[in-house]
PDB file of N, CA and C in Angstrom:
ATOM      1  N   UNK A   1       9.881  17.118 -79.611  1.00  0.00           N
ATOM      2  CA  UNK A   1       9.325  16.370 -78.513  1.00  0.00           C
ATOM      3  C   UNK A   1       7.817  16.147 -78.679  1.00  0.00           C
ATOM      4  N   UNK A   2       7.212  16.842 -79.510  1.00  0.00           N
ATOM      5  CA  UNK A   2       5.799  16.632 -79.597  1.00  0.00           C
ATOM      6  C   UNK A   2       5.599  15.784 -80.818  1.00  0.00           C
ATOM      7  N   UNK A   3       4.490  15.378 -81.011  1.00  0.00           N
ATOM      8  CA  UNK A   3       3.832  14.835 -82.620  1.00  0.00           C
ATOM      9  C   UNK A   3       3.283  15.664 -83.235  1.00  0.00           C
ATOM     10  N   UNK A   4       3.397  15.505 -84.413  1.00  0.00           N
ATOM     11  CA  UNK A   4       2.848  16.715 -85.538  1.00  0.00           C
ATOM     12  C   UNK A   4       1.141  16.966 -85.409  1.00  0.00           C
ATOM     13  N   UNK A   5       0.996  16.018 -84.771  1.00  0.00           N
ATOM     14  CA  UNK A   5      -1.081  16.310 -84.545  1.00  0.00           C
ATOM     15  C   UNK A   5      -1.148  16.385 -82.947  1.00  0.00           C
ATOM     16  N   UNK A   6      -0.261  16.565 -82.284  1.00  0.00           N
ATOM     17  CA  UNK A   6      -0.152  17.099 -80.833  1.00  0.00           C
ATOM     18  C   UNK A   6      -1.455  18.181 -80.298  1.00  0.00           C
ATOM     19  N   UNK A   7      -2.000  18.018 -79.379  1.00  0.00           N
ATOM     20  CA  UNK A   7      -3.128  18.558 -78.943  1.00  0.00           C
ATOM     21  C   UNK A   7      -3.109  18.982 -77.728  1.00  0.00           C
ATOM     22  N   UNK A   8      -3.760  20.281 -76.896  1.00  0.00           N
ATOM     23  CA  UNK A   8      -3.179  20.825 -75.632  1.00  0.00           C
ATOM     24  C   UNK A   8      -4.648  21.041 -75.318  1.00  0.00           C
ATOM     25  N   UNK A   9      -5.381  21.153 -74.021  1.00  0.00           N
ATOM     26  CA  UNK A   9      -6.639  21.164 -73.683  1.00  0.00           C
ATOM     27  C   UNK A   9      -6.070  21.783 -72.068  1.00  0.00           C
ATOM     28  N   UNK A  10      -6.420  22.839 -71.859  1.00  0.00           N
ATOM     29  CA  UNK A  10      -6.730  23.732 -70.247  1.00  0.00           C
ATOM     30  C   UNK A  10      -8.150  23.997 -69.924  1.00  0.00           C
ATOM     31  N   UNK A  11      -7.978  23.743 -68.753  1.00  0.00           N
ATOM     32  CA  UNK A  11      -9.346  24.113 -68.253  1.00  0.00           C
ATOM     33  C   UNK A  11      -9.723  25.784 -67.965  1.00  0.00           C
ATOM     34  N   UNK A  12      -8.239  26.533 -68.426  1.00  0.00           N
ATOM     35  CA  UNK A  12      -8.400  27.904 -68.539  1.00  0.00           C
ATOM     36  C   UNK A  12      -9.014  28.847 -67.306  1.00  0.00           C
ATOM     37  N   UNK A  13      -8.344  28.426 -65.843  1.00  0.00           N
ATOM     38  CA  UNK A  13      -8.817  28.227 -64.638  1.00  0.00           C
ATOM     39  C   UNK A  13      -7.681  30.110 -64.730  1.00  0.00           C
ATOM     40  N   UNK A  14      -8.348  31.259 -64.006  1.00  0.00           N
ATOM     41  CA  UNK A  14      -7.962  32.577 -63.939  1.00  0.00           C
ATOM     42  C   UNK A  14      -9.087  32.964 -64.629  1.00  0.00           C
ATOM     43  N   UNK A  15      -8.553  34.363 -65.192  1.00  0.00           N
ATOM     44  CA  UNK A  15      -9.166  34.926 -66.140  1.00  0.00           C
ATOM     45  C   UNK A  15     -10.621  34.286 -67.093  1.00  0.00           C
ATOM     46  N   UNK A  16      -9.271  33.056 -68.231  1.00  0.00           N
ATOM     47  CA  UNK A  16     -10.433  32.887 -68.973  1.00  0.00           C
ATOM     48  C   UNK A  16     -11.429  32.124 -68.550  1.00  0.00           C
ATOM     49  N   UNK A  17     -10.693  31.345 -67.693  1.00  0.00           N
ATOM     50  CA  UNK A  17     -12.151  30.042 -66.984  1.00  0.00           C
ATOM     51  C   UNK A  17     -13.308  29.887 -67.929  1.00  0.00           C
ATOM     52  N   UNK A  18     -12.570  28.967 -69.169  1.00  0.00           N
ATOM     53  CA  UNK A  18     -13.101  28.573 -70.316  1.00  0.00           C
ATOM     54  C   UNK A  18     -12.175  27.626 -70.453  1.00  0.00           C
ATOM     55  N   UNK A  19     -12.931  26.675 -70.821  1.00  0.00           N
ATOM     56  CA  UNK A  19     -11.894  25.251 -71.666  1.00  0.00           C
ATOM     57  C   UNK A  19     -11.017  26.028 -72.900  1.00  0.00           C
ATOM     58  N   UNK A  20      -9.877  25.490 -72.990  1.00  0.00           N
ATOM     59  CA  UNK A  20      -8.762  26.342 -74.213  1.00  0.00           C
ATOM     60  C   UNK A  20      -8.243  24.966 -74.985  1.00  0.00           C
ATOM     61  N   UNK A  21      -8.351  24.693 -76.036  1.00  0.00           N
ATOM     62  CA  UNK A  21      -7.707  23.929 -76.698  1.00  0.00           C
ATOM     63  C   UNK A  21      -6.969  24.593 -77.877  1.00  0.00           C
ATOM     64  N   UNK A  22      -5.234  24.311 -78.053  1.00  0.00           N
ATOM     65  CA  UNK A  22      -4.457  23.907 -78.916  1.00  0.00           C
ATOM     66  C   UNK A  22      -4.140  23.095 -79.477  1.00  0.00           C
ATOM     67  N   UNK A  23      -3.994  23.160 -81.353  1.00  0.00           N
ATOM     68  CA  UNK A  23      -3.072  22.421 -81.849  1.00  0.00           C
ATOM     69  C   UNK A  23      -1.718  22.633 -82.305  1.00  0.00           C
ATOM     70  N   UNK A  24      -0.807  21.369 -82.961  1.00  0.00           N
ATOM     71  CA  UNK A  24      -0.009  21.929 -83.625  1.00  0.00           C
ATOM     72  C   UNK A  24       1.481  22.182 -82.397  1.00  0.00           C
ATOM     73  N   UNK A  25       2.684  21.369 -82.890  1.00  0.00           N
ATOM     74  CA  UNK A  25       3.353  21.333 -81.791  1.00  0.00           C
ATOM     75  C   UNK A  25       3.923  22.937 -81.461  1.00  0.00           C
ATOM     76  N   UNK A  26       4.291  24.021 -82.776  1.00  0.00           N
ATOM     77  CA  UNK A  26       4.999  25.106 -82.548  1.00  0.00           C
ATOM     78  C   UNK A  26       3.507  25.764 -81.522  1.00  0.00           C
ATOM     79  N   UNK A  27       2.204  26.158 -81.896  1.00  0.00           N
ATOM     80  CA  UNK A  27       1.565  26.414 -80.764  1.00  0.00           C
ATOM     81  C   UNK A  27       2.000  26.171 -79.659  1.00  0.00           C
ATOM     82  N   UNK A  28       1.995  24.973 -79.461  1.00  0.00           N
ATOM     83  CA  UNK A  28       1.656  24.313 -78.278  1.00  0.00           C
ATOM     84  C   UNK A  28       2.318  24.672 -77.722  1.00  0.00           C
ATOM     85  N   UNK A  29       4.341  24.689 -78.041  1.00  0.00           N
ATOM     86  CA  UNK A  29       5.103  25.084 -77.189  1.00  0.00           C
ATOM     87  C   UNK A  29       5.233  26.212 -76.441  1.00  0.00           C
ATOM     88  N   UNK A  30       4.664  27.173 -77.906  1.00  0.00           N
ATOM     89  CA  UNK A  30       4.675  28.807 -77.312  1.00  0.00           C
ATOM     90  C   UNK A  30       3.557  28.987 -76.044  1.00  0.00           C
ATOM     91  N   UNK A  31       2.387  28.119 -76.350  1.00  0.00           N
ATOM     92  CA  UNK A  31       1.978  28.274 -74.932  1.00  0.00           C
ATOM     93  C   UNK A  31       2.397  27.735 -73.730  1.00  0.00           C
ATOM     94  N   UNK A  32       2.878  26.581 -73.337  1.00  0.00           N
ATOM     95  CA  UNK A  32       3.066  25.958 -72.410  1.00  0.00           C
ATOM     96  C   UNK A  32       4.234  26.728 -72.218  1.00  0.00           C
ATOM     97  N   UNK A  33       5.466  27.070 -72.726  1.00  0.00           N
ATOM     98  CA  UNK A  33       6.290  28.244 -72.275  1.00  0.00           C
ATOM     99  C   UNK A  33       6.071  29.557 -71.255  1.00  0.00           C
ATOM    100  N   UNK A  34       5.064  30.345 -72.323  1.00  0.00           N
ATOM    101  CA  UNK A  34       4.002  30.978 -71.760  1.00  0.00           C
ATOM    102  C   UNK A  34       3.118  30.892 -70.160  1.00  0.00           C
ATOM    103  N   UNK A  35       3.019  29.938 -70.418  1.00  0.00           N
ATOM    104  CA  UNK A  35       2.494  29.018 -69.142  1.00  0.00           C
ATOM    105  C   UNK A  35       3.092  28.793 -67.751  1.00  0.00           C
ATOM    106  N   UNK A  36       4.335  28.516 -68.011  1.00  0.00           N
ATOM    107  CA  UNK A  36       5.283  28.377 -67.029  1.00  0.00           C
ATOM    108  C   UNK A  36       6.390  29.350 -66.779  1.00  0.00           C
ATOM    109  N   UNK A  37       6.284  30.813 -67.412  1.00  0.00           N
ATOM    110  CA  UNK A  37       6.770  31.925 -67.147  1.00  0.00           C
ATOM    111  C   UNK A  37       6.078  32.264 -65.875  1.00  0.00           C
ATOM    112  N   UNK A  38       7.111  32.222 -64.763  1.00  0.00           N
ATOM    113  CA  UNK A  38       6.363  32.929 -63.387  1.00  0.00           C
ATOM    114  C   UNK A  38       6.171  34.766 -63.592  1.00  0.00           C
ATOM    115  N   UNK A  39       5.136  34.942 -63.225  1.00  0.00           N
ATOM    116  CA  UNK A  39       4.553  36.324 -63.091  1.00  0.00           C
ATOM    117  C   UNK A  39       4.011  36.783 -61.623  1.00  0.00           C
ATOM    118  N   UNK A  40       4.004  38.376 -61.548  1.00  0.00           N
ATOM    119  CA  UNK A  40       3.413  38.334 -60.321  1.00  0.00           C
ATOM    120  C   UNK A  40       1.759  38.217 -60.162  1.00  0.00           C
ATOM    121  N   UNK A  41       0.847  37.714 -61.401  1.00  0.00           N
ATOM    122  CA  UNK A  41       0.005  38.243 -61.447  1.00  0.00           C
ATOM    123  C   UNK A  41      -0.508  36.378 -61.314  1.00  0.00           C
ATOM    124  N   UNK A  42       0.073  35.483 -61.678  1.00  0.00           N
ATOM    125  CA  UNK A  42      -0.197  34.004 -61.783  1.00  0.00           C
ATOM    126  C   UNK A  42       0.828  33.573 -60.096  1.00  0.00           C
ATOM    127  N   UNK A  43       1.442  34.463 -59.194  1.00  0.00           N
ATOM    128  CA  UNK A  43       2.027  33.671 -58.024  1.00  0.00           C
ATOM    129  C   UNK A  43       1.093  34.144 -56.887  1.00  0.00           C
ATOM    130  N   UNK A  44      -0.428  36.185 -57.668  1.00  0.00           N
ATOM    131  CA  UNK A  44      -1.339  35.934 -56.608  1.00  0.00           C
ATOM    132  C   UNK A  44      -2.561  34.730 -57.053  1.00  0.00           C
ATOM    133  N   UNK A  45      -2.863  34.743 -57.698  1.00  0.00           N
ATOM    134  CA  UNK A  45      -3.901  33.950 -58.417  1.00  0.00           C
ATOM    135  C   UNK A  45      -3.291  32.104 -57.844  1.00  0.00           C
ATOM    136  N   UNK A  46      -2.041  31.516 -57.372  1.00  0.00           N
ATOM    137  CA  UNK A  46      -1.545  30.407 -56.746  1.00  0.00           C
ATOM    138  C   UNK A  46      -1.742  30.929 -55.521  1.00  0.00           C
ATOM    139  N   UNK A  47      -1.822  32.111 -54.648  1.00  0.00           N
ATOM    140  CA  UNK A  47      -1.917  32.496 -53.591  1.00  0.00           C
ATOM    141  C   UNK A  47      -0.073  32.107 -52.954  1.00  0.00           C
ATOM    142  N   UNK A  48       0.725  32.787 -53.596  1.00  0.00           N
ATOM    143  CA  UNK A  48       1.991  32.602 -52.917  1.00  0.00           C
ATOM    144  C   UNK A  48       3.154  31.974 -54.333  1.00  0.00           C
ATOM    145  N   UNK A  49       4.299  31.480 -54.099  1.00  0.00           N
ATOM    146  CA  UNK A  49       5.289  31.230 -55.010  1.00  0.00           C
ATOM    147  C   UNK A  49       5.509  29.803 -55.162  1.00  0.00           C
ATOM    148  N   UNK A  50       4.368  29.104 -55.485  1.00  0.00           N
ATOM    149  CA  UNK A  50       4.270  27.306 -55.813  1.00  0.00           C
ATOM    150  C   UNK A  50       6.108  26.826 -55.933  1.00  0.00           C
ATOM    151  N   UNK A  51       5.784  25.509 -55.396  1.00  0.00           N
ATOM    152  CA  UNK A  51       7.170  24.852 -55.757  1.00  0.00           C
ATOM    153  C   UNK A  51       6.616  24.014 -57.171  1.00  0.00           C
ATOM    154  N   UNK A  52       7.440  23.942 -58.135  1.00  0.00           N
ATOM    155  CA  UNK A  52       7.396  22.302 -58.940  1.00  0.00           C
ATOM    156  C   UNK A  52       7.865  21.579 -59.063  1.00  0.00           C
ATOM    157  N   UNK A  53       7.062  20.396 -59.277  1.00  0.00           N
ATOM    158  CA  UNK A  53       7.656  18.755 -58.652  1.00  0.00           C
ATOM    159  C   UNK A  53       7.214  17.874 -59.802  1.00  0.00           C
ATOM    160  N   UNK A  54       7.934  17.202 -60.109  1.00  0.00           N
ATOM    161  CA  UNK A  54       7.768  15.963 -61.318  1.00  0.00           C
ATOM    162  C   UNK A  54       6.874  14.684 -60.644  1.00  0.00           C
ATOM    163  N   UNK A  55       5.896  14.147 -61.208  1.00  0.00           N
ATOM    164  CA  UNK A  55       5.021  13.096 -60.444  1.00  0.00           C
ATOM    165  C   UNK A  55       4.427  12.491 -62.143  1.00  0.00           C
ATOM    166  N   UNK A  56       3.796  11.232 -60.927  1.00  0.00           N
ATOM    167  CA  UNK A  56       2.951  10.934 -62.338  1.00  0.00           C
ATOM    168  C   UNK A  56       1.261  11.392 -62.049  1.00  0.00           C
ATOM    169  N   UNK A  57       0.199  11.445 -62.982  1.00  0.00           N
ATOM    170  CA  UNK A  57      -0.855  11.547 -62.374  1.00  0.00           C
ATOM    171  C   UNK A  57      -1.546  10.680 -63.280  1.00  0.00           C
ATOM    172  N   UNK A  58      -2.944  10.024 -62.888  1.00  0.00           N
ATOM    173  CA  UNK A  58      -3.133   9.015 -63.934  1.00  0.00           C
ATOM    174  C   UNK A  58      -2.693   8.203 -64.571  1.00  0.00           C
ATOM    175  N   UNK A  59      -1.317   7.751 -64.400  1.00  0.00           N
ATOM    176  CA  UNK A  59      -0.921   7.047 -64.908  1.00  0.00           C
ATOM    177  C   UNK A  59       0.205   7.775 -66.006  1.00  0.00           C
ATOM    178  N   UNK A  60       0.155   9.238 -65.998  1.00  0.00           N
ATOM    179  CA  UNK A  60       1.236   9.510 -67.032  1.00  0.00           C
ATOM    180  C   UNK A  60       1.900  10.689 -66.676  1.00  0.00           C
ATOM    181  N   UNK A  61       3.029  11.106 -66.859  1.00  0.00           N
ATOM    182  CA  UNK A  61       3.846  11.656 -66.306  1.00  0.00           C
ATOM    183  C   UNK A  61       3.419  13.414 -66.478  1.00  0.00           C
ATOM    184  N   UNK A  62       3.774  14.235 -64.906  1.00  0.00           N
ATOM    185  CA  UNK A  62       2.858  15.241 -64.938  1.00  0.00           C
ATOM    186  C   UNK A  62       3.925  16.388 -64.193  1.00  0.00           C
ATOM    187  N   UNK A  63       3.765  17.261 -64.413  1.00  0.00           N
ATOM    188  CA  UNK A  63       4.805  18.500 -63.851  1.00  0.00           C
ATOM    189  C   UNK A  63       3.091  19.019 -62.780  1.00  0.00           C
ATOM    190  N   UNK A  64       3.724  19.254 -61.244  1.00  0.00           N
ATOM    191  CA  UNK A  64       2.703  18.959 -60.362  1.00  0.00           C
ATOM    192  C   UNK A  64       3.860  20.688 -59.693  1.00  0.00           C
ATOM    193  N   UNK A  65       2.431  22.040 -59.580  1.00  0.00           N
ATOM    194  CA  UNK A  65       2.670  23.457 -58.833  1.00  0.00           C
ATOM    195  C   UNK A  65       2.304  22.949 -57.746  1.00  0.00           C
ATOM    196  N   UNK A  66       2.469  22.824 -56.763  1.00  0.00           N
ATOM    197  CA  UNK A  66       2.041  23.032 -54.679  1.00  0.00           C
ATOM    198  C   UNK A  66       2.736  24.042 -54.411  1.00  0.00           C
ATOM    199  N   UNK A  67       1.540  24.926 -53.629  1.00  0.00           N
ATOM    200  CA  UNK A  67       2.461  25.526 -52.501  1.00  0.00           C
ATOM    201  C   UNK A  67       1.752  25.540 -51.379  1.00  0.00           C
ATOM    202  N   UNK A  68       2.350  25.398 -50.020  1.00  0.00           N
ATOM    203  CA  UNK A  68       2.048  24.762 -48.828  1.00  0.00           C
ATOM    204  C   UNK A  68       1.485  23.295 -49.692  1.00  0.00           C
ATOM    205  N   UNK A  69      -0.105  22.823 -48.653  1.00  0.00           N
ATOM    206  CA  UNK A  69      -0.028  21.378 -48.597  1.00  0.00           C
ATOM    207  C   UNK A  69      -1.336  21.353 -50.164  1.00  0.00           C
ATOM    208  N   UNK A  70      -1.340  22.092 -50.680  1.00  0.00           N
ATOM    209  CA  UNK A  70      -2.132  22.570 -52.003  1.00  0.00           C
ATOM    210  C   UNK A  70      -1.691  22.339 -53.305  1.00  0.00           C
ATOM    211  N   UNK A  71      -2.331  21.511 -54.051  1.00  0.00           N
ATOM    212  CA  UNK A  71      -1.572  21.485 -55.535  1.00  0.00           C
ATOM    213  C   UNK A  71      -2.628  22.799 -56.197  1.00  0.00           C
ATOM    214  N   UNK A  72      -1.956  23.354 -56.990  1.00  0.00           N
ATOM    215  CA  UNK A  72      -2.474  24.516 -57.706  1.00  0.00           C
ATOM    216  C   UNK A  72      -2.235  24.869 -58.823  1.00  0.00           C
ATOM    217  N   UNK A  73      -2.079  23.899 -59.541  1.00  0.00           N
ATOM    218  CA  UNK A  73      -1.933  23.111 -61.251  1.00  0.00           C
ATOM    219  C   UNK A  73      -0.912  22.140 -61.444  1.00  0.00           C
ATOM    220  N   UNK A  74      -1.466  21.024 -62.289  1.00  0.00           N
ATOM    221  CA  UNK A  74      -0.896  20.418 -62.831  1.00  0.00           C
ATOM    222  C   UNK A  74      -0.461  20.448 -64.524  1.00  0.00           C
ATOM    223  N   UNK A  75       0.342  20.442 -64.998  1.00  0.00           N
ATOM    224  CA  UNK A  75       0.346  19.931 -66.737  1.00  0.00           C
ATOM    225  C   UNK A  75       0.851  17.988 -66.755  1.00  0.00           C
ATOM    226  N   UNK A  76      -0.301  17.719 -67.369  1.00  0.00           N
ATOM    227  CA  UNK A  76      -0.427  16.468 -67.748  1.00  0.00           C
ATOM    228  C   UNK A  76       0.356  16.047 -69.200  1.00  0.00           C
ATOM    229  N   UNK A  77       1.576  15.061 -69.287  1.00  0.00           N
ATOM    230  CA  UNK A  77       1.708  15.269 -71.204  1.00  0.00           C
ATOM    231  C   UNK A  77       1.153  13.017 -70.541  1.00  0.00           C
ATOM    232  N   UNK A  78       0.911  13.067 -72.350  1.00  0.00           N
ATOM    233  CA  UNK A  78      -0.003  11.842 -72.667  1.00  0.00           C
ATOM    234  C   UNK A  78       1.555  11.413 -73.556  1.00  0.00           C
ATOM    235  N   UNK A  79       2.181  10.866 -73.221  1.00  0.00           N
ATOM    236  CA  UNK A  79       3.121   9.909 -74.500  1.00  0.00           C
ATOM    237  C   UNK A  79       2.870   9.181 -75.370  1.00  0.00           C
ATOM    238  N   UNK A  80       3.368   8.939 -76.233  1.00  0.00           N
ATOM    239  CA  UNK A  80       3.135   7.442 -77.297  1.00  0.00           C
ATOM    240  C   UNK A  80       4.110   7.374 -78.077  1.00  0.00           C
ATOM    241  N   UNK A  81       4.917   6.101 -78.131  1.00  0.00           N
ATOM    242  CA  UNK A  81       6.104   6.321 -77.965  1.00  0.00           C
ATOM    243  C   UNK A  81       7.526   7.121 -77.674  1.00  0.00           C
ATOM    244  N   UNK A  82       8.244   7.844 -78.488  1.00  0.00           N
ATOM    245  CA  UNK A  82       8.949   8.741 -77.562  1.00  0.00           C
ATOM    246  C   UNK A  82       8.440  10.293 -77.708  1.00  0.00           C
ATOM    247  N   UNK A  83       7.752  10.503 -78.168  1.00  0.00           N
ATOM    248  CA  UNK A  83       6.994  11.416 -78.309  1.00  0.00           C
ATOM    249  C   UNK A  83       5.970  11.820 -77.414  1.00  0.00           C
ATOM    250  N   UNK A  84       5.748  13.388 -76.892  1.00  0.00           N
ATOM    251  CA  UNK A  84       3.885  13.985 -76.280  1.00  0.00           C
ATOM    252  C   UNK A  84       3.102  14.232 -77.468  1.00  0.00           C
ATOM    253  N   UNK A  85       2.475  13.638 -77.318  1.00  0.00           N
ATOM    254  CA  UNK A  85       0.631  13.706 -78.347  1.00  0.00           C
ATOM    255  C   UNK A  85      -0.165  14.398 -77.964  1.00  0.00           C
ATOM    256  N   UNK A  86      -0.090  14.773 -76.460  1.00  0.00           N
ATOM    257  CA  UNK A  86      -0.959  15.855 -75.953  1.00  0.00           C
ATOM    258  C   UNK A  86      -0.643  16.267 -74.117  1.00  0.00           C
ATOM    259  N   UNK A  87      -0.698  17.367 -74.114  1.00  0.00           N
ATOM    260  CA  UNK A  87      -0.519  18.023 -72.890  1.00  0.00           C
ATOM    261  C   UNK A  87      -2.161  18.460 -72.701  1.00  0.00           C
ATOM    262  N   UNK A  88      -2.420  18.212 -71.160  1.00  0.00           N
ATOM    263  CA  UNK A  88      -3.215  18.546 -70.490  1.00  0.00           C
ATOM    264  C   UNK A  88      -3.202  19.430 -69.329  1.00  0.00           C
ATOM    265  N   UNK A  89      -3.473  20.572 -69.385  1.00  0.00           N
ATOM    266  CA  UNK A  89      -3.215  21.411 -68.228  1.00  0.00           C
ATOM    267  C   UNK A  89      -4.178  21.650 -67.173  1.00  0.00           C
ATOM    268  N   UNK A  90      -4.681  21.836 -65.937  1.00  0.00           N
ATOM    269  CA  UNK A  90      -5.598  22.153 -65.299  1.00  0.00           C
ATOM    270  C   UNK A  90      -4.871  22.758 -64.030  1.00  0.00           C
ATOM    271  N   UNK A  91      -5.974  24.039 -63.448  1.00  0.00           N
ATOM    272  CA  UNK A  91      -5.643  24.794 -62.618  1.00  0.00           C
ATOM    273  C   UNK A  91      -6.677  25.648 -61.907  1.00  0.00           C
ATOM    274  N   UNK A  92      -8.006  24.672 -61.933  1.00  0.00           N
ATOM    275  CA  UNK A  92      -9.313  25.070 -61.637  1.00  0.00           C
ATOM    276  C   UNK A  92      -8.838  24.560 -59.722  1.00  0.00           C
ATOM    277  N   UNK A  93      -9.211  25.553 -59.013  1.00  0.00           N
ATOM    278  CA  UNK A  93      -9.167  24.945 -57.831  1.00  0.00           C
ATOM    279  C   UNK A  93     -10.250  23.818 -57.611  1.00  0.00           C
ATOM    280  N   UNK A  94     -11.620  23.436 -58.302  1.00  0.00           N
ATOM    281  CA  UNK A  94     -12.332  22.969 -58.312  1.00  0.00           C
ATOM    282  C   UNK A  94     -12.147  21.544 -58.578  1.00  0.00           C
ATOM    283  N   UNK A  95     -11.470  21.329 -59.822  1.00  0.00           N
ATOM    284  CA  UNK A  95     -11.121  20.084 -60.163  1.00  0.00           C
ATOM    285  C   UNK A  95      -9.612  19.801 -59.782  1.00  0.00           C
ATOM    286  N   UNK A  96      -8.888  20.311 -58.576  1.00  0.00           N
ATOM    287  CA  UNK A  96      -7.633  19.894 -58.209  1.00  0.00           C
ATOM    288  C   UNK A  96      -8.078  19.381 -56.534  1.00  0.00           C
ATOM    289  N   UNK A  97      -9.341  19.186 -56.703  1.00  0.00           N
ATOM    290  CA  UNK A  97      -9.139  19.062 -54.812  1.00  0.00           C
ATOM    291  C   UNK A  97      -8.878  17.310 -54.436  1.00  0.00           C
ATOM    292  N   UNK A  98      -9.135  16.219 -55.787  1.00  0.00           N
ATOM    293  CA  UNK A  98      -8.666  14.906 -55.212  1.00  0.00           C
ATOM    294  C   UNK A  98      -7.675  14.914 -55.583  1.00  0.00           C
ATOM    295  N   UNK A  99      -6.215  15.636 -56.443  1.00  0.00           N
ATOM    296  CA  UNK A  99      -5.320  15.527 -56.406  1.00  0.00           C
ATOM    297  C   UNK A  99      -4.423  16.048 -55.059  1.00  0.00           C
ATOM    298  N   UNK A 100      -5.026  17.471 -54.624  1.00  0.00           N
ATOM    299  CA  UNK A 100      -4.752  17.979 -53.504  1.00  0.00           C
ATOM    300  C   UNK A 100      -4.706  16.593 -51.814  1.00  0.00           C
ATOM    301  N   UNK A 101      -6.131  16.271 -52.131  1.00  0.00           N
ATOM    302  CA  UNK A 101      -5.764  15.022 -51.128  1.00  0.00           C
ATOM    303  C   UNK A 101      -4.889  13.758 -51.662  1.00  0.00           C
ATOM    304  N   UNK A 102      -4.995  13.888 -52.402  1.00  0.00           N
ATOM    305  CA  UNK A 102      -3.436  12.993 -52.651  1.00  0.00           C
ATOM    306  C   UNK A 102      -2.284  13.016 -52.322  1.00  0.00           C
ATOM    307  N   UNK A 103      -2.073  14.747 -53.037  1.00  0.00           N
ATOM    308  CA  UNK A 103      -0.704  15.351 -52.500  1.00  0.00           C
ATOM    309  C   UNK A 103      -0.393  14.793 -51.134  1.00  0.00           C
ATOM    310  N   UNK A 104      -1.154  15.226 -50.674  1.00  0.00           N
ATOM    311  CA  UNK A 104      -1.314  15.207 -48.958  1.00  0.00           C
ATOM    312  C   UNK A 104      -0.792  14.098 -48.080  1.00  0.00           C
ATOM    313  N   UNK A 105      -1.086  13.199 -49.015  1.00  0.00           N
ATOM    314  CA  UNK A 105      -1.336  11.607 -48.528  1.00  0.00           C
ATOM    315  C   UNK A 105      -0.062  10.995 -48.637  1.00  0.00           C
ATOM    316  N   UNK A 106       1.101  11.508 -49.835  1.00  0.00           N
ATOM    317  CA  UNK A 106       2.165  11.362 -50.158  1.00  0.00           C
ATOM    318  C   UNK A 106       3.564  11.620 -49.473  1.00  0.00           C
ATOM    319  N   UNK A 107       4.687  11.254 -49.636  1.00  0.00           N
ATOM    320  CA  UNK A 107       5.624  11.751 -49.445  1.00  0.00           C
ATOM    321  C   UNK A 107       5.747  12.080 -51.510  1.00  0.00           C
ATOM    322  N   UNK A 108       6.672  13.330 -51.398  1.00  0.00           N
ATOM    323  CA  UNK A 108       7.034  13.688 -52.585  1.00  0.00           C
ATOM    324  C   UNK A 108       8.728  14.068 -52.422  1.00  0.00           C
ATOM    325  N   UNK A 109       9.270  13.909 -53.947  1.00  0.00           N
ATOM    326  CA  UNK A 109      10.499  14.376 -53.999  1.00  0.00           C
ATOM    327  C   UNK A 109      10.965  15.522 -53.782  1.00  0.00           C
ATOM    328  N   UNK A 110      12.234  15.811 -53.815  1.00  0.00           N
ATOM    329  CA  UNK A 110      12.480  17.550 -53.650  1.00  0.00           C
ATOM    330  C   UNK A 110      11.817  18.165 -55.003  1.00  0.00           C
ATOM    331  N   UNK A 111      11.494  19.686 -55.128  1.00  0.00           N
ATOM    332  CA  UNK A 111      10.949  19.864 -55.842  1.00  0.00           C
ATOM    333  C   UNK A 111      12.068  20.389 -57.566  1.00  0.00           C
ATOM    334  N   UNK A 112      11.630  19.828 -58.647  1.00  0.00           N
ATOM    335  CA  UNK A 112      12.716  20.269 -59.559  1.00  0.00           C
ATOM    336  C   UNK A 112      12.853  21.809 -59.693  1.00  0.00           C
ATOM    337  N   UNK A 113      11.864  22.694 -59.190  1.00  0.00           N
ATOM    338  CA  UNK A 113      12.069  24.324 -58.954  1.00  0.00           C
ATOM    339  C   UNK A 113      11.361  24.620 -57.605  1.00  0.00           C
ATOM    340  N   UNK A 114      12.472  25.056 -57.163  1.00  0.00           N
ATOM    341  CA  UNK A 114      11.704  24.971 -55.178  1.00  0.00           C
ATOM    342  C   UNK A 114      11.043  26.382 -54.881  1.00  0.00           C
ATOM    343  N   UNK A 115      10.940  27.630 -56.188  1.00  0.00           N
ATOM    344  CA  UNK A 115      10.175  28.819 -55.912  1.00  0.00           C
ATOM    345  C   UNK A 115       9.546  29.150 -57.381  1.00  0.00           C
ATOM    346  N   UNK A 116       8.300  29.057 -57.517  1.00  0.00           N
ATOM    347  CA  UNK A 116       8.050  29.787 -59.015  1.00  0.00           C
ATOM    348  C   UNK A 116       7.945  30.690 -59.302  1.00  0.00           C
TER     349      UNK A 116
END
């Protein structure tokens, strides 16, 4: 599913709260796996058990955490043709607050995992 020069960029919002970039699709996967393993230590750090919901953001298709009326990460993938070239993750409460009013602004679908 990825391209062989596939690229992953987090804003590394917790702990490292450092920009994180990956290459390389076997990386990539092991992290974003990684990533989306619920823990109890990433459902206090969401403040509660986020739902996830499929959306687009920017224009490209995005796996979107809310819980209550709060988005509290998104992963962004970038396509080109049938392939992801790059996943973008962010989970800075800082840089989620115009998506958050978005959320808001929306009706959204049921969520594809209704507890994380």
């Amino acid at each position: 599913m990825l391209t062989d020069d596939a690229t992953a960029i987090s804003d590394g919002a917790g702990p490292a709260e450092k920009l994180v970039r990956f290459s390389g699709p076997e990386r990539i996967a092991t992290m974003v796996r990684a990533g989306f393993k619920p823990t109890q230590a990433k459902r206090k750090l969401a403040g509660g058990s986020p739902a996830i919901h499929s959306g687009m953001v920017n224009g490209s298709p995005a796996m979107i955490a809310a819980f209550d009326d709060r988005v509290v990460g998104v992963v962004v993938l970038e396509v080109h043709g049938d392939k992801i070239s790059a996943v973008r993750g962010i989970a800075s409460p800082a840089h989620l607050v115009r998506l958050t009013e978005e959320w808001c602004r929306r009706e959204h679908d049921d969520p594809l995992i209704e507890s994380w």
